[in-house]
Protein backbone atom coordinates (compact mmCIF):
# COMPACT_ATOMS: atom_id res chain seq x y z
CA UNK A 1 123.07 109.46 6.20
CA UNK A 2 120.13 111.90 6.55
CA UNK A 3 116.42 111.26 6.50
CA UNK A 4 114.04 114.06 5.25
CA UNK A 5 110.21 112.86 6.09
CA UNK A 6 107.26 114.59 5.18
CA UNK A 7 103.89 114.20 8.34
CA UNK A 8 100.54 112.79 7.00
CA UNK A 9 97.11 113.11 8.39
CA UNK A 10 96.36 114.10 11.85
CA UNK A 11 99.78 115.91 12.54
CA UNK A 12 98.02 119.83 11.50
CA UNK A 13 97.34 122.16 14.20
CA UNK A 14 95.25 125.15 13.98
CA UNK A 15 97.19 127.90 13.42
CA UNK A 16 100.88 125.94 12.34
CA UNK A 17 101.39 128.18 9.21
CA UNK A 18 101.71 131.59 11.63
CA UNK A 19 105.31 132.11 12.01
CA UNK A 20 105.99 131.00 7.93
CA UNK A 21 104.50 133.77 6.98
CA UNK A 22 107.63 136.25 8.39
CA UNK A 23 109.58 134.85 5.90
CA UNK A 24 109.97 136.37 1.91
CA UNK A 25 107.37 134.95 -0.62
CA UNK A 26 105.69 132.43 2.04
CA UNK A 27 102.38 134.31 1.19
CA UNK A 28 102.43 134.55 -2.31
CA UNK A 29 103.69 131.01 -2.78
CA UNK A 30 100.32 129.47 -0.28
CA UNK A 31 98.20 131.98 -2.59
CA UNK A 32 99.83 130.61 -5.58
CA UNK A 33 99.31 126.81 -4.35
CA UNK A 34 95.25 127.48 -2.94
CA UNK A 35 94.69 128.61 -6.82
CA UNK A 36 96.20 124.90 -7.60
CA UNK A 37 94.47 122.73 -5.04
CA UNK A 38 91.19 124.28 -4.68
CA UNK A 39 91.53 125.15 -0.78
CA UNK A 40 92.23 128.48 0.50
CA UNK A 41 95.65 127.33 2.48
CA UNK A 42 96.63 130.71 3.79
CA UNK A 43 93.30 130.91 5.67
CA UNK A 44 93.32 126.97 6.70
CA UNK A 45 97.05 127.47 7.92
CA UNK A 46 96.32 130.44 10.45
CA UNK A 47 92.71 131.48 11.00
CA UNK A 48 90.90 128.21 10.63
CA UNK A 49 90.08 126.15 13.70
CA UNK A 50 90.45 122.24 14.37
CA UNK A 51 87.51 121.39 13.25
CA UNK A 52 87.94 123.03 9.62
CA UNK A 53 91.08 121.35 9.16
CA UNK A 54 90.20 118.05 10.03
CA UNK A 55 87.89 118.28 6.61
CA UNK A 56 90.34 115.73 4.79
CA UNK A 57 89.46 117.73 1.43
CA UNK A 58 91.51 120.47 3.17
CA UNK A 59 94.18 118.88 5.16
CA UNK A 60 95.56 117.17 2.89
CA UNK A 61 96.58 119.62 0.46
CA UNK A 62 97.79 122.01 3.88
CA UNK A 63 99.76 118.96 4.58
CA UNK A 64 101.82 119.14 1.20
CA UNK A 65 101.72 122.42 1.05
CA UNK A 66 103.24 122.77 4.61
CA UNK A 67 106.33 120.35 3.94
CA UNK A 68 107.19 121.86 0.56
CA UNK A 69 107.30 125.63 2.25
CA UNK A 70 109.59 124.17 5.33
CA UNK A 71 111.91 122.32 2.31
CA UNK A 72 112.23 125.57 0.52
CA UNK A 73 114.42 127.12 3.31
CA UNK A 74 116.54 123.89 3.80
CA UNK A 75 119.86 122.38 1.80
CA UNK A 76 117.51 119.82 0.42
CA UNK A 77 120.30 118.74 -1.84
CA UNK A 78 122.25 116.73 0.88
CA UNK A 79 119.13 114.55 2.17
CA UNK A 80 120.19 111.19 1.19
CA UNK A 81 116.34 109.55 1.96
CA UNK A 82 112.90 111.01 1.69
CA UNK A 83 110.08 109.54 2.48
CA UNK A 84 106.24 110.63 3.62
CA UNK A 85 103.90 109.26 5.45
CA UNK A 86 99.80 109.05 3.64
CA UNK A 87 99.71 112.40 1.78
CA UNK A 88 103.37 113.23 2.80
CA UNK A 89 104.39 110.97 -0.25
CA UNK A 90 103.27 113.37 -2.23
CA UNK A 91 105.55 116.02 -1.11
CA UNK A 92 108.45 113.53 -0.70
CA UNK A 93 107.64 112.42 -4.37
CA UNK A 94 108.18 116.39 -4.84
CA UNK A 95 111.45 116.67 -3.03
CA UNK A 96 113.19 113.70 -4.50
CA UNK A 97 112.41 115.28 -8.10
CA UNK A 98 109.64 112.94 -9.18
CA UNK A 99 107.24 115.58 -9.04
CA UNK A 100 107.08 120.06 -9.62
CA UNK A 101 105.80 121.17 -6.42
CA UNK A 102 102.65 122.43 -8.17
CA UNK A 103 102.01 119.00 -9.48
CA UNK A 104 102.27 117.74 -5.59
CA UNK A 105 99.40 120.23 -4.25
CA UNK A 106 97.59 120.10 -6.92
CA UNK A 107 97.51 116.27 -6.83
CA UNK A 108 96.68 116.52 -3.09
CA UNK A 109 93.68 119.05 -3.36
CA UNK A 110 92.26 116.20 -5.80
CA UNK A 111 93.09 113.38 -3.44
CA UNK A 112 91.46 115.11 -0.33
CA UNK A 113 88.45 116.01 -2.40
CA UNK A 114 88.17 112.31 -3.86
CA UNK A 115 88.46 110.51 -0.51
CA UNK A 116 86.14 112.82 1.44
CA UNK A 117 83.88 111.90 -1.14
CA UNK A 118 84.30 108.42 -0.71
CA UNK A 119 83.77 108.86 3.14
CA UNK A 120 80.57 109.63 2.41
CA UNK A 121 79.34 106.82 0.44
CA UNK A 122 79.10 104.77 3.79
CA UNK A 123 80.07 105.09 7.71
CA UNK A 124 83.52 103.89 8.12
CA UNK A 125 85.82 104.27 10.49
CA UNK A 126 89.75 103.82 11.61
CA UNK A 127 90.83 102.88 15.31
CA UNK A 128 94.57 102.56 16.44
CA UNK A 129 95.36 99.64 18.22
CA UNK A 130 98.09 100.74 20.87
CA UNK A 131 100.57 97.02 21.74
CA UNK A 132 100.11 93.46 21.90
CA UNK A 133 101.59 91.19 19.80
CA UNK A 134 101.59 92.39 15.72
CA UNK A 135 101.21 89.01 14.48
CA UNK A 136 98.41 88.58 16.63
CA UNK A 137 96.59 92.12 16.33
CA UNK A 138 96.66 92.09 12.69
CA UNK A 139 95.10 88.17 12.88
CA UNK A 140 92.31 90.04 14.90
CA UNK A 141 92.03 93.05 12.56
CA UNK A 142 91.00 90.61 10.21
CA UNK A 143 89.10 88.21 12.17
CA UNK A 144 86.68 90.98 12.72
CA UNK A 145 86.13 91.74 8.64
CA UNK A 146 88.59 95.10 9.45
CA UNK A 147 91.75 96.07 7.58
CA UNK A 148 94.94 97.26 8.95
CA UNK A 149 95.11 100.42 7.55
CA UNK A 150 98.44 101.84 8.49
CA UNK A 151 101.53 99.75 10.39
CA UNK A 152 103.54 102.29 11.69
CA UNK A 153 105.92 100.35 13.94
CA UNK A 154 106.86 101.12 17.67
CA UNK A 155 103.62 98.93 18.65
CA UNK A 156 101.12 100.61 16.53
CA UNK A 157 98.97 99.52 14.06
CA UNK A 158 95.30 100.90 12.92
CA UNK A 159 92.19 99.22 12.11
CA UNK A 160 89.93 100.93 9.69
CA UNK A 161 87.10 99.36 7.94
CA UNK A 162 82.79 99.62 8.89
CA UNK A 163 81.34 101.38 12.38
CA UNK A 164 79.95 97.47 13.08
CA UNK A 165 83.08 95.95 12.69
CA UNK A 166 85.38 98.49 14.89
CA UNK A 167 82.69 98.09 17.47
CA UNK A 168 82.76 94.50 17.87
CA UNK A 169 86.75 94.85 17.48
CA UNK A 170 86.64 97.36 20.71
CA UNK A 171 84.46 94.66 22.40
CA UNK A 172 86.95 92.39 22.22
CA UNK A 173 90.12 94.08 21.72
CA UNK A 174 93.71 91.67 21.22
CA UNK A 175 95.60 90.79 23.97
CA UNK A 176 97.82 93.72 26.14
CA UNK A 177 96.44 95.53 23.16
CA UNK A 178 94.50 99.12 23.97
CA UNK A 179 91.98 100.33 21.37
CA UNK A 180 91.53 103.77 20.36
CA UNK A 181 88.83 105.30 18.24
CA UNK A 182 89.97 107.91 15.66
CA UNK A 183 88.14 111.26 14.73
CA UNK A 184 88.65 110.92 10.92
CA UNK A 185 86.06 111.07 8.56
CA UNK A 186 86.36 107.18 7.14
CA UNK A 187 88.57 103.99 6.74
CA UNK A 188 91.47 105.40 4.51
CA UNK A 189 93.83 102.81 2.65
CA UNK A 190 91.28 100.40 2.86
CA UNK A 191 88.92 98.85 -0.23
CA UNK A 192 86.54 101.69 0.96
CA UNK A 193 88.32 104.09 -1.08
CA UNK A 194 88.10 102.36 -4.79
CA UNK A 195 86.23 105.55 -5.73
CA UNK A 196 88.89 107.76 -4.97
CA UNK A 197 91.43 105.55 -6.37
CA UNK A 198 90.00 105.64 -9.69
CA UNK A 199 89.23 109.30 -9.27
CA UNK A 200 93.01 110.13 -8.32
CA UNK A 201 94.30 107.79 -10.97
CA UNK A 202 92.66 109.15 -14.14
CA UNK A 203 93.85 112.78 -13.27
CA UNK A 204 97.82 111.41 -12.28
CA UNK A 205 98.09 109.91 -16.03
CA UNK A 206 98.74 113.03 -17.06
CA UNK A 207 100.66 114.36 -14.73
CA UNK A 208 105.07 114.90 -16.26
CA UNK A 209 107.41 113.04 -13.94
CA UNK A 210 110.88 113.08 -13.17
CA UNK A 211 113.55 110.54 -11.96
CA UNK A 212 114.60 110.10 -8.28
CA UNK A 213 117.56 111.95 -7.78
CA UNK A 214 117.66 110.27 -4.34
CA UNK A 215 116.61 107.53 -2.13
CA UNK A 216 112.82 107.76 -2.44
CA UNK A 217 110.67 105.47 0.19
CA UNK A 218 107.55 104.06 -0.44
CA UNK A 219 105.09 103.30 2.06
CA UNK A 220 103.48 100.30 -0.09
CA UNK A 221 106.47 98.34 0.98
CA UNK A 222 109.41 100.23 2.29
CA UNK A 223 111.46 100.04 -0.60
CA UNK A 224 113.35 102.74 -3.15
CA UNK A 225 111.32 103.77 -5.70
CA UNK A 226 113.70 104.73 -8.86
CA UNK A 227 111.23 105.49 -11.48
CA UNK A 228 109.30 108.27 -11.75
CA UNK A 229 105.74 106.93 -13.62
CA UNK A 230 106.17 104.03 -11.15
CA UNK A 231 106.39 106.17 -8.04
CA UNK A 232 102.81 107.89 -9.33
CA UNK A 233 100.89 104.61 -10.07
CA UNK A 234 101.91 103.75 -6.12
CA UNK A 235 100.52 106.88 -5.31
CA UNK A 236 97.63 105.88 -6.91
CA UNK A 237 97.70 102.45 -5.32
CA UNK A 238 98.32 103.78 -1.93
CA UNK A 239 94.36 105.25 -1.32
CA UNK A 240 93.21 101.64 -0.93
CA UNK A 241 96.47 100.01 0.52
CA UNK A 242 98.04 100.06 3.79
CA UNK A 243 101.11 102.54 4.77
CA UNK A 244 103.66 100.15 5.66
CA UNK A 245 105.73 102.94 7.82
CA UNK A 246 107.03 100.27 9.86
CA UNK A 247 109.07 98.86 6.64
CA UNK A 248 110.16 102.37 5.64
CA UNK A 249 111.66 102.53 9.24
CA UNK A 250 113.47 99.28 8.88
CA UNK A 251 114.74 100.73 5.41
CA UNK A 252 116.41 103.67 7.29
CA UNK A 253 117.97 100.95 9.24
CA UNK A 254 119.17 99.19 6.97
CA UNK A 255 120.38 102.08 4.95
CA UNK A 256 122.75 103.51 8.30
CA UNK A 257 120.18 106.58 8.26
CA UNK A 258 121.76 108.21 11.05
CA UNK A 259 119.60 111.28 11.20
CA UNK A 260 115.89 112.25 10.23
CA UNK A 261 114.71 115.61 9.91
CA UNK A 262 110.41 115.82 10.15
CA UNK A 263 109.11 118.57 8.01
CA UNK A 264 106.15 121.18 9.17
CA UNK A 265 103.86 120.28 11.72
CA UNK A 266 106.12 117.49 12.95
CA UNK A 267 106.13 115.42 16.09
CA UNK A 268 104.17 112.43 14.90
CA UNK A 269 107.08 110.86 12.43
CA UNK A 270 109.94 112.07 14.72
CA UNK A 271 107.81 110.18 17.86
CA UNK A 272 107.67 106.94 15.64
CA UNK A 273 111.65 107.42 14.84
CA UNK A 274 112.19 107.41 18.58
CA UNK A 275 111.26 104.83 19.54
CA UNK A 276 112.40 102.43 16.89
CA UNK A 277 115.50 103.81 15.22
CA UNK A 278 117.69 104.41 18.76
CA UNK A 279 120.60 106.15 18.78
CA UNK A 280 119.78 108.87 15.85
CA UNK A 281 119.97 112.73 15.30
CA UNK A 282 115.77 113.74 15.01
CA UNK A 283 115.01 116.75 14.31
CA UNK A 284 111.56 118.80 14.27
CA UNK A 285 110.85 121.99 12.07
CA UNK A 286 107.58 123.56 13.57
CA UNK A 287 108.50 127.10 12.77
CA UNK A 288 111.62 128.92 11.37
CA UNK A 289 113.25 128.87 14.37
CA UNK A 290 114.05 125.52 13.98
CA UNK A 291 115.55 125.65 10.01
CA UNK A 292 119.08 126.56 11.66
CA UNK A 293 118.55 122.73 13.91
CA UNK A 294 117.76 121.12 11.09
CA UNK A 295 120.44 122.76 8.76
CA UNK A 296 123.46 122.11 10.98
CA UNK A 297 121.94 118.58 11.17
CA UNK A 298 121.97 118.33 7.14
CA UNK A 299 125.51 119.59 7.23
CA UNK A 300 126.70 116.93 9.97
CA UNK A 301 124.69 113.74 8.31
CA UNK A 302 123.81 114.93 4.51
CA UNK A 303 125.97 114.54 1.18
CA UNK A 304 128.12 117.44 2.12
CA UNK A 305 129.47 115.42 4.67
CA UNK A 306 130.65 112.72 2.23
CA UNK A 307 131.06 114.63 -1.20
CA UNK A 308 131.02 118.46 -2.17
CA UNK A 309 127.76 120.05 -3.09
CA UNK A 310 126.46 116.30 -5.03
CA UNK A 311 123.48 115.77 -6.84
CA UNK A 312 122.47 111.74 -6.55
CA UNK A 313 121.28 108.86 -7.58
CA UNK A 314 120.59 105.32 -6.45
CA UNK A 315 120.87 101.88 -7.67
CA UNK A 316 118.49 99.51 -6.32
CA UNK A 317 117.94 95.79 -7.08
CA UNK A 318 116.22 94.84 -9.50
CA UNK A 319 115.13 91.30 -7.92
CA UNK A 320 115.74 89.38 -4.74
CA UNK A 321 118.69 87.95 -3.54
CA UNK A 322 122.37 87.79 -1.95
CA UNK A 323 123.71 90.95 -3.91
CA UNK A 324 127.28 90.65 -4.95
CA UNK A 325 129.16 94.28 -5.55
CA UNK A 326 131.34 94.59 -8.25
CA UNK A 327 135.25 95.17 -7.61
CA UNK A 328 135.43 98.87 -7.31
CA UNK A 329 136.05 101.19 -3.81
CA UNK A 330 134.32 104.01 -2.96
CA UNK A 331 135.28 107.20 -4.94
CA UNK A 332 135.23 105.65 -8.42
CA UNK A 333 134.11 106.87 -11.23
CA UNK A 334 131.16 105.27 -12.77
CA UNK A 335 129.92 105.40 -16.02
CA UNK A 336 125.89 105.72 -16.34
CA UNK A 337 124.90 102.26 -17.29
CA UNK A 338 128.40 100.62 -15.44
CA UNK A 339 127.54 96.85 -14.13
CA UNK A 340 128.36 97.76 -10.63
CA UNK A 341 127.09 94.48 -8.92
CA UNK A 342 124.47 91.50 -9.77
CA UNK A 343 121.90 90.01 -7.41
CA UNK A 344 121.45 86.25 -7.46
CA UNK A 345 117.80 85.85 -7.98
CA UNK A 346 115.71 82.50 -8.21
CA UNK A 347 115.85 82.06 -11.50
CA UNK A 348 119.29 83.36 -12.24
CA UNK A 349 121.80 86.76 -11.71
CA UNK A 350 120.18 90.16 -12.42
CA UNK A 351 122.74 92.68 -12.94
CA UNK A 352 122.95 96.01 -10.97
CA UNK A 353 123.38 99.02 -13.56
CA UNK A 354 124.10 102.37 -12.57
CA UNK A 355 121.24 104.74 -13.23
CA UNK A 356 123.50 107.85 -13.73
CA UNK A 357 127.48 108.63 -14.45
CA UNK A 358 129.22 110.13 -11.49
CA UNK A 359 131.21 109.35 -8.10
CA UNK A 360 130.43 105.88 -5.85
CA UNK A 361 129.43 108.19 -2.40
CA UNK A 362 128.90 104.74 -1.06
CA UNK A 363 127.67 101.31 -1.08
CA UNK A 364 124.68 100.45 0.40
CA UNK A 365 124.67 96.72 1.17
CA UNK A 366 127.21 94.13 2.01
CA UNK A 367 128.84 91.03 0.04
CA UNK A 368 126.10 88.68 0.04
CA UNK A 369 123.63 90.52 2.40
CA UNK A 370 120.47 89.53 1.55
CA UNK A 371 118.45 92.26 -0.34
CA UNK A 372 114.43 92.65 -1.36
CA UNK A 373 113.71 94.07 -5.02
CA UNK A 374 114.11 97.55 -4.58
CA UNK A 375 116.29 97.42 -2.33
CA UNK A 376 119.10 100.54 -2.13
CA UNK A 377 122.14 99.26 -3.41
CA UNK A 378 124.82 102.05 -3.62
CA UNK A 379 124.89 106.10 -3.69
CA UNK A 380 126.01 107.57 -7.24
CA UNK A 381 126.76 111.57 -7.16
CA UNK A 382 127.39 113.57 -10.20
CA UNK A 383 130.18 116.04 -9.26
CA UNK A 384 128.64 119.85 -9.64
């Protein structure tokens, strides 16, 4: 199974967006997306330095913009699992169908412009805190009125919050733990950004969505997202809560992701993926050079591997429980709306519909396994 992950903040370099340009349309569709998010992207992808696009009102949109080029020029219809990281949920949101690419940047260009604001109501801050124990860094995140901000796994977690309170945390850092400032321009997914919340949300109620058409992560709490107005309001939710990366990882264990492919700039996501998901395929597309890598990795770990040329969809639990599959093998046919399993909750069983008709690829949990609501629960593909 295949992983397609879209970078967040503080993976753009200046200059990235260079070699994309060689390729047919790559100019006219950045000019096309700057009119949508505000931001000249052409310039901020080749001529600007690192100090322009650190200006979160433009990186973010660059961010989205960036993924959503690289995806263009890849067999995006075999990734089993997308997910983003920050801002890259909004291109993964994109990818898996939920939203037009258009509606992605332009939502982006709004949520850089709203947060920046918010930046500047007060000094904040963010800090990473590099090992130690997580129980115990997170009890001292708090301890010093911080918030942890993003848990990305692989022994790091930051600390965002006010320019008093990451001092004093830096003072007296957790134990085996090393503290390292950040050069953002405040404490994102923290309280701090209410403003931009509400900002963000008001313009996203209007925005058309679409259904999943496969695994889509989200970082509030690692789990698959099947709903397309649901997916949005976490977007929404996401400014002032913390990126839970570290739970997305364990999905893509759980799920038997066997492969991840980071999207333009990567490094950062792939890094993470490392060192917690041993064993896997990772592959990074920086430049065009790298779209054959990631396509022969697609072709080795996506759909195409397990059905011809499928278009998917996932059912996911409902509820919490021991899931229970229903008695049919992989290859069936399934009927959109089939019972194809029931999770025992706490107050009684919750069937498992299917959310499409088409083929059972695969299931994605075991008689009796444990499952959280949301959970992935089996692959559906509709035959082309």
């Amino acid at each position: 199974m295949l992983a397609v992950l879209a970078p967040g903040q503080g993976s753009q370099k200046p200059g990235f967006l260079n070699p994309w340009l060689a390729l047919p349309g790559a100019e006219a569709r950045l000019r096309w997306w700057s009119a949508l998010s505000g931001v000249d992207l052409l310039h901020l992808g080749t001529d600007a330095d690192e100090e322009e696009i650190k200006d979160t009102a433009k990186t973010q949109p660059l961010l989205v913009a960036a993924a959503l080029l690289a995806a263009e020029h890849l067999p995006m219809h075999d990734a089993a699992v997308v997910a983003g990281h920050s801002v890259g949920e909004l291109a993964a949101s994109a990818l898996a169908g939920v939203l037009s690419p258009e509606a992605a940047v332009t939502l982006a260009g709004v949520r850089g412009r709203e947060m920046a604001a918010a930046c500047a109501l007060e000094p904040t801050g963010m800090a990473a805190v590099l090992g130690g124990d997580p129980g115990e860094v997170v009890a001292a995140i708090d301890a010093a009125g911080l918030h942890p901000a993003n848990r990305n796994g692989a022994g790091q977690i930051v600390a965002a919050g006010s320019m008093e309170g990451l001092d004093k945390f830096a003072a007296e850092p957790p134990a085996k733990a090393k503290v390292i400032r950040l050069k953002v321009a405040g404490a994102f997914h923290t309280p701090f950004m209410a403003p931009a919340e509400a900002a963000l949300g008001r313009i996203a109620a209007g925005i058309p969505t679409g259904t999943p058409d496969r695994i889509l992560l989200s970082n509030l709490d690692g789990t698959a997202v099947d709903h397309g107005p649901t997916m949005v309001r976490r977007l929404v939710r996401q400014i002032t809560a913390p990126v839970r990366w570290d739970l997305c990882m364990e999905t893509f264990a759980a799920l038997g992701v066997t492969a991840v492919v980071e999207l333009t700039p990567a490094g950062t996501l792939a890094g993470l993926a490392k060192r917690a998901l041993k064993g896997i395929e990772i592959v990074q597309v920086n430049t065009p050079a790298d779209l054959d890598k990631a396509r022969a990795a697609i072709g080795r770990h996506g759909f195409a591997a397990k059905v011809p040329r499928s278009e998917a969809s996932v059912a996911v639990a409902a509820t919490a429980g021991p899931f229970t599959p229903a008695d049919l093998i992989e290859g069936s046919h399934i009927e959109a709306g089939q019972v194809i399993g029931a999770v025992r909750g706490a107050t009684g069983s919750v069937d498992v519909t299917a959310p499409a008709a088409g083929t059972l690829v695969e299931w994605l949990a075991r008689t009796d396994e444990p499952v959280a609501s949301g959970r992935p629960l089996a692959r559906i593909g509709g035959q082309a």
